[in-house]
C-alpha atoms as a PDB file:
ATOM      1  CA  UNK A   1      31.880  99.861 146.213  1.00  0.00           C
ATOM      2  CA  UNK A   2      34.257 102.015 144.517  1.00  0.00           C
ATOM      3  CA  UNK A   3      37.268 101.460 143.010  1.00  0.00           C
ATOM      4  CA  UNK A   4      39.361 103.496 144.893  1.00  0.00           C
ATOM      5  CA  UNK A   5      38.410 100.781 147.774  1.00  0.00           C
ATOM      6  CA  UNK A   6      39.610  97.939 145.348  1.00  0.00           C
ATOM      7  CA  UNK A   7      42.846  99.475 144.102  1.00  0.00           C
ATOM      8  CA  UNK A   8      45.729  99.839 146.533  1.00  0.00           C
ATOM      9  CA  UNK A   9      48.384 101.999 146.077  1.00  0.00           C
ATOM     10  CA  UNK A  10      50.814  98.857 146.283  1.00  0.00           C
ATOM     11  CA  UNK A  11      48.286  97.293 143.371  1.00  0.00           C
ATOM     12  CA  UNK A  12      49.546 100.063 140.468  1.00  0.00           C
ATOM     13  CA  UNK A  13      52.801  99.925 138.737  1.00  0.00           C
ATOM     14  CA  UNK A  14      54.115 102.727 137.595  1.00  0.00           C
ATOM     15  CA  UNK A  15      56.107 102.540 135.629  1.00  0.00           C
ATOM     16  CA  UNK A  16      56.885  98.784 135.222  1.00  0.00           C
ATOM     17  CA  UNK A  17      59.765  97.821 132.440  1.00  0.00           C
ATOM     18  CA  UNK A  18      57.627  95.424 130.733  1.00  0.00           C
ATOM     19  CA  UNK A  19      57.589  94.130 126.293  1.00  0.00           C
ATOM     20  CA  UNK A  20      54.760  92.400 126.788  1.00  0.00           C
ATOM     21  CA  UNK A  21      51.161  92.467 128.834  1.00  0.00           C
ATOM     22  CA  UNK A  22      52.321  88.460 129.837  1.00  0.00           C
ATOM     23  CA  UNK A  23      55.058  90.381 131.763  1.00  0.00           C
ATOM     24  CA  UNK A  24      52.610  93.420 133.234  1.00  0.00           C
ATOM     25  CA  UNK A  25      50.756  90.935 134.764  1.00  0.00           C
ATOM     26  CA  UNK A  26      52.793  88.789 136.292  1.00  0.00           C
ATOM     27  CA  UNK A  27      54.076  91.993 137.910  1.00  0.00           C
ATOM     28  CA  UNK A  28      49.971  92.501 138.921  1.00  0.00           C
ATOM     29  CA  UNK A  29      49.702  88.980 140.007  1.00  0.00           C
ATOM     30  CA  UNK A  30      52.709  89.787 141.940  1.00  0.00           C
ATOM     31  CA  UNK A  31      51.664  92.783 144.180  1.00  0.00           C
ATOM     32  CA  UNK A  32      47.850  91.679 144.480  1.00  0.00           C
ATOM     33  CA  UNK A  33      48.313  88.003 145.897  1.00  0.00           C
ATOM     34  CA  UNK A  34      51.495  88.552 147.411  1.00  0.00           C
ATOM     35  CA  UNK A  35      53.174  85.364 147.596  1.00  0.00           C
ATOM     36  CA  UNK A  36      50.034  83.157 147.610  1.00  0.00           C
ATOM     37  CA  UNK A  37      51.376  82.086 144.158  1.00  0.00           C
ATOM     38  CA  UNK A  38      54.488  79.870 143.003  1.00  0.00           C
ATOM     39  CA  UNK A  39      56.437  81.849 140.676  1.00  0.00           C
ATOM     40  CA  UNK A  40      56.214  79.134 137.831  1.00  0.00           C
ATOM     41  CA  UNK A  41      52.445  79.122 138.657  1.00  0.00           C
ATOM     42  CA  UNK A  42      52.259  82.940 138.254  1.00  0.00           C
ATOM     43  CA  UNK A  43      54.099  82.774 135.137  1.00  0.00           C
ATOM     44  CA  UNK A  44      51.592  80.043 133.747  1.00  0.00           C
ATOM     45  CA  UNK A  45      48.663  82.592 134.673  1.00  0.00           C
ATOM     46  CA  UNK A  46      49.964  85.282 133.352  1.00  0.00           C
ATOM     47  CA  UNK A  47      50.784  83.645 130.161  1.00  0.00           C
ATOM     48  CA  UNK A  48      47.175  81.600 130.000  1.00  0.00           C
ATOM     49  CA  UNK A  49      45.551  85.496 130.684  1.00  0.00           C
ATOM     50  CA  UNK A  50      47.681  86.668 128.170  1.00  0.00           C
ATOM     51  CA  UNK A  51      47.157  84.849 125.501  1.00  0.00           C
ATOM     52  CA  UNK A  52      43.439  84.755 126.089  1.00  0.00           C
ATOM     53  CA  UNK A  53      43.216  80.945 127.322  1.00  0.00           C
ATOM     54  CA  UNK A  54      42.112  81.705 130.176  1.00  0.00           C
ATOM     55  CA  UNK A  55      39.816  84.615 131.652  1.00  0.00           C
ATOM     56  CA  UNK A  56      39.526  87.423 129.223  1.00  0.00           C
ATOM     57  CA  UNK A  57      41.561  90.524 127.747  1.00  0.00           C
ATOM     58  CA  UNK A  58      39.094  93.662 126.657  1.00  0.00           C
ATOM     59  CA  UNK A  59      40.279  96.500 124.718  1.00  0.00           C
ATOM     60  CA  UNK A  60      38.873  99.983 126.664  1.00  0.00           C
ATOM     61  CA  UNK A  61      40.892 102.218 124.350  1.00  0.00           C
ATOM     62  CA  UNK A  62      44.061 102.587 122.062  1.00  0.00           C
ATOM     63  CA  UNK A  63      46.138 102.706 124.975  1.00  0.00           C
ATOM     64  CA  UNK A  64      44.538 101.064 127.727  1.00  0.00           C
ATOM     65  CA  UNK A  65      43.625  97.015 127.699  1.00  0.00           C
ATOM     66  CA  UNK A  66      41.381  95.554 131.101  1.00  0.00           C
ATOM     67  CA  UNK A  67      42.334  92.143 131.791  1.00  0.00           C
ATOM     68  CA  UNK A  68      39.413  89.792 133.936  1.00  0.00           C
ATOM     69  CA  UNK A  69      39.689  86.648 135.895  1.00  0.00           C
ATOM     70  CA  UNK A  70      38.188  84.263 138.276  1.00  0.00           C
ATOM     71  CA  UNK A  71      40.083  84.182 141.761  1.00  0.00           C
ATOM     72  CA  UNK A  72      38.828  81.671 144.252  1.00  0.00           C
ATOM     73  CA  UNK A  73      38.621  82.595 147.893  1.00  0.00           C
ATOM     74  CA  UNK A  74      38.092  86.178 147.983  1.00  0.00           C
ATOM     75  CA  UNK A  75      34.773  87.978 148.416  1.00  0.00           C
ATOM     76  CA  UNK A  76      35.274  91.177 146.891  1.00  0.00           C
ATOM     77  CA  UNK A  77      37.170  92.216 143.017  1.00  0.00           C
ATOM     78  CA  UNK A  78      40.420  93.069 143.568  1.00  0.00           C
ATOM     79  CA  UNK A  79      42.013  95.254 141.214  1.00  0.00           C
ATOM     80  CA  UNK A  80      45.549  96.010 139.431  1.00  0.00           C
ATOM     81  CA  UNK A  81      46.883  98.763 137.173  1.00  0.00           C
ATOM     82  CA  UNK A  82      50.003  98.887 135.266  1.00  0.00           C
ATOM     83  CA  UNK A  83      51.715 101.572 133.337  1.00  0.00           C
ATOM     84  CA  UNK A  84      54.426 101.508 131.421  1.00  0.00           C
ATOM     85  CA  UNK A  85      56.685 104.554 129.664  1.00  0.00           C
ATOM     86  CA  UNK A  86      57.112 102.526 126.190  1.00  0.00           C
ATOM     87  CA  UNK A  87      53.959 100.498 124.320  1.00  0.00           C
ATOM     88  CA  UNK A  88      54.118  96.911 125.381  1.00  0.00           C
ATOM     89  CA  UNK A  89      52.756  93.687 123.128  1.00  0.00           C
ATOM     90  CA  UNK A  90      49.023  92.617 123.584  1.00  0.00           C
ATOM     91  CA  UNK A  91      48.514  89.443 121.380  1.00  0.00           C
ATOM     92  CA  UNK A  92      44.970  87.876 123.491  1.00  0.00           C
ATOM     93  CA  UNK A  93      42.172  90.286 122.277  1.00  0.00           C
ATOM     94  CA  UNK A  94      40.684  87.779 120.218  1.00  0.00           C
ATOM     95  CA  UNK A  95      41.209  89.540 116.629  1.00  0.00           C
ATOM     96  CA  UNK A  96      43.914  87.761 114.869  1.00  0.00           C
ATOM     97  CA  UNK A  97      46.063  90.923 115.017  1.00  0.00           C
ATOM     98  CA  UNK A  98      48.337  91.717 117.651  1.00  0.00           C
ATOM     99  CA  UNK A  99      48.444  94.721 119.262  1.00  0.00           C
ATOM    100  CA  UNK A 100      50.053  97.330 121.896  1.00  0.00           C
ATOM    101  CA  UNK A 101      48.767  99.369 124.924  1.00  0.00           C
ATOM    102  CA  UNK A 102      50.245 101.510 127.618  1.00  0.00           C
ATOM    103  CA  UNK A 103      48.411 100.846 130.418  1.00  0.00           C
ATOM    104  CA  UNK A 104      46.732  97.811 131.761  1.00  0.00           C
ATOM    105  CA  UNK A 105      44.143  97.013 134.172  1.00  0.00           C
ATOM    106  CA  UNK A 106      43.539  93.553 136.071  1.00  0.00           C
ATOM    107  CA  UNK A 107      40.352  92.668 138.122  1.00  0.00           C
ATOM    108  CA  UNK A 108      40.615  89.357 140.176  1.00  0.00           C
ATOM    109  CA  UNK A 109      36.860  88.353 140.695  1.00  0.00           C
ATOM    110  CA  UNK A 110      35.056  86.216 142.909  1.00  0.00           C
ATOM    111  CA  UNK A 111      32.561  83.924 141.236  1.00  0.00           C
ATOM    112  CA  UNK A 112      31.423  84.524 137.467  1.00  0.00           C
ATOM    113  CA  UNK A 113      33.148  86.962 135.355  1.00  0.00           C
ATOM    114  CA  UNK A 114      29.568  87.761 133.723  1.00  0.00           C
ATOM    115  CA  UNK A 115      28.725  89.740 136.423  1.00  0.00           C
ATOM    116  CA  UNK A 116      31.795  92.320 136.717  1.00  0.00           C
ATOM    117  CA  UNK A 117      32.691  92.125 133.005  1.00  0.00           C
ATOM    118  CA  UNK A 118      29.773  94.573 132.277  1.00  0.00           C
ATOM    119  CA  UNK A 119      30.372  96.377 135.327  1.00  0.00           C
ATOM    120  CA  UNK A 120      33.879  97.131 135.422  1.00  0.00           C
ATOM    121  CA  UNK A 121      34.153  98.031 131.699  1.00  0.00           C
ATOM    122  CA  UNK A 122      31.273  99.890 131.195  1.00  0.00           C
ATOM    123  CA  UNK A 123      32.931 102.195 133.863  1.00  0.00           C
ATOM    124  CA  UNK A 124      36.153 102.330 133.742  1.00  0.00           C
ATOM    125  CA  UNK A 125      35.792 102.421 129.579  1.00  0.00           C
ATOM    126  CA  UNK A 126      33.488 105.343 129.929  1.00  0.00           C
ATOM    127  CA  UNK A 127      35.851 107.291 131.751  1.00  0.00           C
ATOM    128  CA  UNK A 128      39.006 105.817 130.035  1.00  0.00           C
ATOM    129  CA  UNK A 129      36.970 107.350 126.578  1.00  0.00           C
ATOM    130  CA  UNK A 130      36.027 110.516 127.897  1.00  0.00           C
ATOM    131  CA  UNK A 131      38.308 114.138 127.562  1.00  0.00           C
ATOM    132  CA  UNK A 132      41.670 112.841 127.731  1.00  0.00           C
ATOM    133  CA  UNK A 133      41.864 110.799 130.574  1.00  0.00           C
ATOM    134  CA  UNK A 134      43.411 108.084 128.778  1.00  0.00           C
ATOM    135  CA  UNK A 135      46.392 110.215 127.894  1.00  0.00           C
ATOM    136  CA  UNK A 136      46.258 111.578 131.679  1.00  0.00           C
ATOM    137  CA  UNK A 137      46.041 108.055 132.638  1.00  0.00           C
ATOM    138  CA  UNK A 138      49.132 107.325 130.955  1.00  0.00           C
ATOM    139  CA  UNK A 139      50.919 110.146 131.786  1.00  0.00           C
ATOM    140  CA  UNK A 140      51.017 108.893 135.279  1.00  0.00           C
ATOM    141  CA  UNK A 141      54.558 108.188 137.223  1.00  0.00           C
ATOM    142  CA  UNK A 142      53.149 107.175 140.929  1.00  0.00           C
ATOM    143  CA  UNK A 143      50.363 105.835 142.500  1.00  0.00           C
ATOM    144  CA  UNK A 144      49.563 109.463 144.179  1.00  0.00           C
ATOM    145  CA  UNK A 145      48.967 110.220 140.638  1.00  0.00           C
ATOM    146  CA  UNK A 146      46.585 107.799 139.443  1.00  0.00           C
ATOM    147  CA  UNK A 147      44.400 108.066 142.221  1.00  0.00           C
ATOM    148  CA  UNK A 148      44.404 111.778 142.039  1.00  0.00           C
ATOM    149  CA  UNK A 149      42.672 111.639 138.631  1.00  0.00           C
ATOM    150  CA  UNK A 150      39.514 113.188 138.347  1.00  0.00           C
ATOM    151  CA  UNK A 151      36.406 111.056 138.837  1.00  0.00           C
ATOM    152  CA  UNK A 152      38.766 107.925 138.279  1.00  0.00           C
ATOM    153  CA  UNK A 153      38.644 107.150 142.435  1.00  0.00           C
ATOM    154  CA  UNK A 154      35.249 107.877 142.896  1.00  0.00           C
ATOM    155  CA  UNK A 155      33.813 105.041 140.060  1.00  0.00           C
ATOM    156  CA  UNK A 156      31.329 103.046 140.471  1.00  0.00           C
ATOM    157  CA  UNK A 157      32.173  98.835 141.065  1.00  0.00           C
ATOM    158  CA  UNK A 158      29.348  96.512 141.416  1.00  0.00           C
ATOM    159  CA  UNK A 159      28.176  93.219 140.416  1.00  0.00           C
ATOM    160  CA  UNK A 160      24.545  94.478 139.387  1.00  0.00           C
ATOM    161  CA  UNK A 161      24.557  93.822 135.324  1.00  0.00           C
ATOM    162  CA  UNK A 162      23.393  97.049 133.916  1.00  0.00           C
ATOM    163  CA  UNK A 163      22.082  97.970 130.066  1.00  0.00           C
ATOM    164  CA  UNK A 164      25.090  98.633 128.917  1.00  0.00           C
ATOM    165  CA  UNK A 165      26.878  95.711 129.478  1.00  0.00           C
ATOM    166  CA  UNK A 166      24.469  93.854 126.868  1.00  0.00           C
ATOM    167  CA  UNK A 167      23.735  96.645 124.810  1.00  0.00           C
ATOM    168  CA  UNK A 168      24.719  96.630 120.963  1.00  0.00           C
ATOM    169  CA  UNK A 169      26.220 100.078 119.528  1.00  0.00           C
ATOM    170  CA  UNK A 170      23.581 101.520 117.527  1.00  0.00           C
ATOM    171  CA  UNK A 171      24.707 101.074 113.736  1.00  0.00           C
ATOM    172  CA  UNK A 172      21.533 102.743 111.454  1.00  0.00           C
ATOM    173  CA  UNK A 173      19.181 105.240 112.131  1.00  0.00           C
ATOM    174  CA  UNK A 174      17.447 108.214 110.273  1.00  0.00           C
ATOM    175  CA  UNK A 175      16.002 111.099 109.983  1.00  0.00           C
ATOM    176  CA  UNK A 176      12.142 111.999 110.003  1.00  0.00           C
ATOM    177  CA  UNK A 177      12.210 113.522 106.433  1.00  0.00           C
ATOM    178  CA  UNK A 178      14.387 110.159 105.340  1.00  0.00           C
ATOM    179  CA  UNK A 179      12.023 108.407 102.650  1.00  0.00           C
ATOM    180  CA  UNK A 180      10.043 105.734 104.156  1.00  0.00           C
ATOM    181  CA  UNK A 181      11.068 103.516 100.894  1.00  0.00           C
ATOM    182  CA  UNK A 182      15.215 103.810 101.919  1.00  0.00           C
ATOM    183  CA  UNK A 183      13.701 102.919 105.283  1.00  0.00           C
ATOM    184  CA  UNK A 184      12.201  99.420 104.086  1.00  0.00           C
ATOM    185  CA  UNK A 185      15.132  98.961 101.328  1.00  0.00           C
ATOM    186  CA  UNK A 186      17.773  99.847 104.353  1.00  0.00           C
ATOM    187  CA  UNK A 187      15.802  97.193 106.614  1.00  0.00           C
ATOM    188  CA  UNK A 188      15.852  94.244 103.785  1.00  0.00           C
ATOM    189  CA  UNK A 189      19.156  94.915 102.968  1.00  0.00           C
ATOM    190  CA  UNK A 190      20.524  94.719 106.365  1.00  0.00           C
ATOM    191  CA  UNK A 191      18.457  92.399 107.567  1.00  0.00           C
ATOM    192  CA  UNK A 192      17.041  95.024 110.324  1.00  0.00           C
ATOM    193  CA  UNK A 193      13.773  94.037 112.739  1.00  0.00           C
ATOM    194  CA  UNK A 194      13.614  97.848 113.493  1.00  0.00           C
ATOM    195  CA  UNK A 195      15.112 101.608 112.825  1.00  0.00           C
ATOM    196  CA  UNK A 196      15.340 104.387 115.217  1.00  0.00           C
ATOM    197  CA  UNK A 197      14.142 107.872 113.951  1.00  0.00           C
ATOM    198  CA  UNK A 198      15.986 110.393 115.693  1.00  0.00           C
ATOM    199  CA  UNK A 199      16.065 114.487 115.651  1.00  0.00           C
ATOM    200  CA  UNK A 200      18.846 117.031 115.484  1.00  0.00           C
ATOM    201  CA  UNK A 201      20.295 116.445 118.947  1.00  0.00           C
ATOM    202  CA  UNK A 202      20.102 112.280 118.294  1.00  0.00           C
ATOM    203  CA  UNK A 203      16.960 112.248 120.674  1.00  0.00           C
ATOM    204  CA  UNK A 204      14.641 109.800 119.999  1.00  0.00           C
ATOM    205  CA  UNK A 205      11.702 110.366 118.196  1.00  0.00           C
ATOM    206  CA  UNK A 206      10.045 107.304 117.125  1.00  0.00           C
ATOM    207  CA  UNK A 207      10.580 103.727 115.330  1.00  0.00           C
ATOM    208  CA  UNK A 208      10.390 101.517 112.102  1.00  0.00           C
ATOM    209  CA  UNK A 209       9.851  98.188 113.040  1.00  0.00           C
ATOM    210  CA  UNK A 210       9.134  95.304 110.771  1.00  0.00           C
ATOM    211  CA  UNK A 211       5.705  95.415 111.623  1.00  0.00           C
ATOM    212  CA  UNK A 212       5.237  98.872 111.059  1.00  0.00           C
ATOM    213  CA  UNK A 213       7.011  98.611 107.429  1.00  0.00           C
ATOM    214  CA  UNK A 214       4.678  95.492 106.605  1.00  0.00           C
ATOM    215  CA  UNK A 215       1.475  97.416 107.325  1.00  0.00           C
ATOM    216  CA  UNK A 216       2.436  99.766 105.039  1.00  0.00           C
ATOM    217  CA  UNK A 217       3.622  96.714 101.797  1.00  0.00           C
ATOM    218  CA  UNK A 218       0.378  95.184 102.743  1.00  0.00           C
ATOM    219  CA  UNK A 219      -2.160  97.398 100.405  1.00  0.00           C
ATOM    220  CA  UNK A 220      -0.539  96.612  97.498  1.00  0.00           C
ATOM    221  CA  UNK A 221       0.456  93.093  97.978  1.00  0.00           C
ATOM    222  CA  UNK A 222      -3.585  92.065  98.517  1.00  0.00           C
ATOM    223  CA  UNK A 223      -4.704  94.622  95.583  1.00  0.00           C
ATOM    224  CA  UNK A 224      -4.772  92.768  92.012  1.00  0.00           C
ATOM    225  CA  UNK A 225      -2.283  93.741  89.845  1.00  0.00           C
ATOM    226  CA  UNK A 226      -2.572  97.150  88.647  1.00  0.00           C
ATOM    227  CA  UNK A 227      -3.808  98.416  91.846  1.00  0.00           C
ATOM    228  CA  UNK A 228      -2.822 101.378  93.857  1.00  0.00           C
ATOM    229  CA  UNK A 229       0.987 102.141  94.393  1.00  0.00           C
ATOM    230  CA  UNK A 230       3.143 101.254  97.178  1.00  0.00           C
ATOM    231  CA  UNK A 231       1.793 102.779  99.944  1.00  0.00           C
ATOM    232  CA  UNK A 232       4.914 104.252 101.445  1.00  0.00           C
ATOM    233  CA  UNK A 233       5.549 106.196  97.911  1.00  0.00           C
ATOM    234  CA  UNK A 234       6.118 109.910  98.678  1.00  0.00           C
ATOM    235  CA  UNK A 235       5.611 108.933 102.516  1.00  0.00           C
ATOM    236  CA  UNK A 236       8.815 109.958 104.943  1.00  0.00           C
ATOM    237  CA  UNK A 237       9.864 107.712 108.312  1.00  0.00           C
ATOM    238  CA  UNK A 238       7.807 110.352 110.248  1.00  0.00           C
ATOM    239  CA  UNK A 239       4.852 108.921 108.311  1.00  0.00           C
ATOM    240  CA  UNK A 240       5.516 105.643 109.595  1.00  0.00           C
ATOM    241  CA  UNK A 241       6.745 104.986 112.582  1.00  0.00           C
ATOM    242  CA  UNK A 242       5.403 104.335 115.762  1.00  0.00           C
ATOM    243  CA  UNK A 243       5.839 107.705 117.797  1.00  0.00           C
ATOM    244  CA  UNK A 244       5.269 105.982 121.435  1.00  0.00           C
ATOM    245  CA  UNK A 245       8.659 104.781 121.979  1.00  0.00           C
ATOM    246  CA  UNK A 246       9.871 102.693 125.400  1.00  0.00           C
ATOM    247  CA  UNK A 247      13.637 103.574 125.796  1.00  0.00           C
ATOM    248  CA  UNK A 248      16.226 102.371 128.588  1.00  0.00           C
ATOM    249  CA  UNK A 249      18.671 104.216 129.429  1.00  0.00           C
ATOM    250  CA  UNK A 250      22.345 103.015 129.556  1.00  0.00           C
ATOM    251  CA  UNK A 251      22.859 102.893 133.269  1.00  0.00           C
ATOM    252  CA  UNK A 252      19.405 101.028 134.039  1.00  0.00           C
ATOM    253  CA  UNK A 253      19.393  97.573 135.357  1.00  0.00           C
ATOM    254  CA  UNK A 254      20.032  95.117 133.046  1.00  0.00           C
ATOM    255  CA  UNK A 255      17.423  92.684 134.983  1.00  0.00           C
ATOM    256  CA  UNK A 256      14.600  95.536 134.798  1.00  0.00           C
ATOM    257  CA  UNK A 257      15.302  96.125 131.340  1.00  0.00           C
ATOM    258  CA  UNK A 258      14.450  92.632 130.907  1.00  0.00           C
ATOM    259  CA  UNK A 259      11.488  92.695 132.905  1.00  0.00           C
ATOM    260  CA  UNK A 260      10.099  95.692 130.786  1.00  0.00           C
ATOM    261  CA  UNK A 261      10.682  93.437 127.656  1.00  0.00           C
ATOM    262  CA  UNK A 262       8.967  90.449 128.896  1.00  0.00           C
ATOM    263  CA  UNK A 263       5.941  92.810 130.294  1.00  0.00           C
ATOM    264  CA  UNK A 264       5.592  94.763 127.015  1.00  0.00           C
ATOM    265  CA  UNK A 265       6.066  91.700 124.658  1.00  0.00           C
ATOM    266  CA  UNK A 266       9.256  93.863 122.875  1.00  0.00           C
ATOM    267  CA  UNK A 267      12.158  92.410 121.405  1.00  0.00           C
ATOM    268  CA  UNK A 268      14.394  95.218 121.264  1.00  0.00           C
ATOM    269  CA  UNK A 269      14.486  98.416 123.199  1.00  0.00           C
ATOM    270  CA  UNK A 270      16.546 101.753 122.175  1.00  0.00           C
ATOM    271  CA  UNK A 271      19.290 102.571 124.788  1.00  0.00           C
ATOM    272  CA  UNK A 272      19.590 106.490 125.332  1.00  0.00           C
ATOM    273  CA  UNK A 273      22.616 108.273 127.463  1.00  0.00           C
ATOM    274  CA  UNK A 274      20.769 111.700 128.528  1.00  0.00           C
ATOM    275  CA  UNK A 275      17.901 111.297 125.752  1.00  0.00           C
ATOM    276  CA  UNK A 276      20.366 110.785 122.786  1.00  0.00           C
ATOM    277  CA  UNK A 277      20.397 107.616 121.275  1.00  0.00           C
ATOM    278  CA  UNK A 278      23.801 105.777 121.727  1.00  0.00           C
ATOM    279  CA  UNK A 279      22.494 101.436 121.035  1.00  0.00           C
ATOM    280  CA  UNK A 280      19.868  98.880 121.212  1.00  0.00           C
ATOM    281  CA  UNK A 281      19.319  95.937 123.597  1.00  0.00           C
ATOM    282  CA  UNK A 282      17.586  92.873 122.414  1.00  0.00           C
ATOM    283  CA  UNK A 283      16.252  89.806 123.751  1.00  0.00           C
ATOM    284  CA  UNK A 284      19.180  87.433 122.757  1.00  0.00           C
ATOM    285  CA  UNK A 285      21.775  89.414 124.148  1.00  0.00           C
ATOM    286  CA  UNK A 286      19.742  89.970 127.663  1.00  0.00           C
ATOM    287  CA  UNK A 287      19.778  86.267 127.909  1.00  0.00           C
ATOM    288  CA  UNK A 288      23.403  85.564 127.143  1.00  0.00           C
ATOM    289  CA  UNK A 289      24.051  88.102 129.730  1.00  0.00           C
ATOM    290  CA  UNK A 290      22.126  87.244 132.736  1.00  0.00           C
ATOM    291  CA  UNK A 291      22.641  83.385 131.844  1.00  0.00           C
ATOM    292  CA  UNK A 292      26.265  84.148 130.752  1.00  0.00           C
ATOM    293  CA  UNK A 293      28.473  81.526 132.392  1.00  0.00           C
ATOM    294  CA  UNK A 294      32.418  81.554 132.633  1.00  0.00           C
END
C-alpha cells in the first residue's frame, strides 16, 4: 500500500493552532476516528501518546516527530499529519529533554507496532531527510499541498520488516592504507567484533573482524619471549582483512537478512544504500526485531 491510500485529505491539519503535540493529536485522533472516541477518552490518549506512556513518539527530523499506536478493530494503518505555523512542545521522545517540532505524523496500527515502526519510519524518515522536503513539508497550508509533494504520495507502507528497521548507524570504519595496529587498538578500545574497510566513494571493500585481528596477535603470543614482532607491524587494514564480504542492502528483507546470517554462521552483516556503506545489522538486534512485542 501507499500512503497516499492511508492519508485522507480530512486526516492532515493544516495548519492546526496547537502549544503542544498532546493538543496536535487530539486534533488527529479527532479527524481519523471520527466520533468513535469520548472526548475525555481522546484527551487521555492523546496525553498517554504524548507523554510516551503509551505507544511511541520517534523523532524523523528537527521539525518533524511520527507518533505510533495500536488501534483495535481496523485492518489496515491509518494515518494523520499535522502542521502547525509556530513550533509546538514535544516532551515524550524518551531523552530527558524536551523538545519542539512543526509537523507531526500519527499512524493508528492494527496489531503489533514492531511491524510498521520499521516500516513507516524508515520511509517516511528517508524522505523527510532528503533535499528539503522537511522544510517543503512544513511549508504546507492545505491538504492539496501535502499530497502534491514530490515522491511523498507515492511511499511505500507495508508491514514486511526490512534491514533498516534493525540496522545500527555505522559508527567506525577505515581506510585500506589505515595501520592494521590503530585497527586492533580502535577494536579493543571500543570494544568492536568487526571494522569495515571502505574506499573513496564509502564502497565496501573488505573487513576486520576479531578473528581476523587474532590471527594476526597469534605469532607472537605462542613465540617465547624475544621472538619475532607483532605481526601486524608495518602491515595496513588491506593486509588484513577478509576481502570476500556478504553485504545487505538497506531495503532487503529483514527476515532474509536473517536467514543469510543463520546460513553463513555471521554475526553481523554491513548494510550498503547503492554500494556505500551507511550501518551494520547484527544478530541481537534481528531478534529483538522480528520477536519485538508491543
Amino acid at each position: 500500500m501507499i500512503l497516499a491510500d492511508r492519508l485522507p485529505a480530512d486526516s492532515i491539519r493544516v495548519p492546526p493552532s496547537v502549544a503542544t503535540l498532546e493538543e496536535a493529536l487530539a486534533s488527529l485522533l479527532a479527524s481519523m476516528l471520527d466520533g468513535r472516541l469520548e472526548p475525555t477518552v481522546r484527551s487521555k490518549r492523546a496525553r498517554d501518546l504524548a507523554f510516551g506512556s503509551q505507544g511511541e513518539v520517534v523523532r524523523l527530523h528537527d521539525d518533524v516527530v511520527l507518533v505510533l499506536d495500536v488501534q483495535e478493530g481496523i485492518v489496515d494503518p491509518q494515518v494523520g499529519l499535522a502542521i502547525t505555523d509556530e513550533p509546538f512542545a514535544v516532551t515524550g521522545e524518551g531523552t530527558g529533554d524536551d523538545g519542539v517540532a512543526r509537523a507531526a505524523f500519527l499512524f493508528l496500527v492494527p496489531g503489533k507496532l514492531s511491524a510498521f515502526r520499521g516500516q513507516a519510519v524508515a520511509s517516511i524518515g528517508r524522505w523527510v531527510r532528503e533535499g528539503d522536503h522537511a522544510s517543503q513539508l512544513i511549508a504546507c497550508r492545505t491538504p492539496d499541498e501535502v499530497l502534491a509533494l514530490e515522491g511523498f504520495g507515492q511511499l511505500v507502507l507495508s508491514d514486511r520488516l526490512r534491514v533498516d528497521s534493525a540496522m545500527s548507524a555505522v559508527t567506525y570504519r577505515v581506510y585500506p592504507d589505515t595501520p592494521a595496529k590503530e585497527v586492533l587498538d580502535l577494536m579493543v578500545r571500543r570494544g568492536l567484533h568487526a571494522v569495515t574497510v571502505v574506499g573513496s566513494e564509502h564502497e565496501v571493500l573488505g573487513v576486520i573482524t576479531a578473528g581476523d585481528a587474532l590471527r594476526h596477535l597469534l605469532p607472537r603470543h605462542r613465540s617465547s619471549e624475544g621472538g619475532p614482532p607483532l605481526d601486524v607491524e608495518g602491515r595496513t587494514a588491506r593486509d588484513v582483512m577478509t576481502r570476500s564480504v556478504l553485504c545487505v542492502s538497506e531495503d532487503q528483507a529483514l527476515a532474509d537478512a536473517a536467514a543469510m546470517m543463520v546460513n553463513r554462521d555471521v554475526e553481523e552483516l554491513p548494510v550498503v544504500r547503492e554500494g556505500e556503506l551507511v550501518g551494520f545489522l547484527t544478530r541481537q538486534a534481528v531478534l529483538r526485531a522480528l520477536h519485538g512485542t508491543d
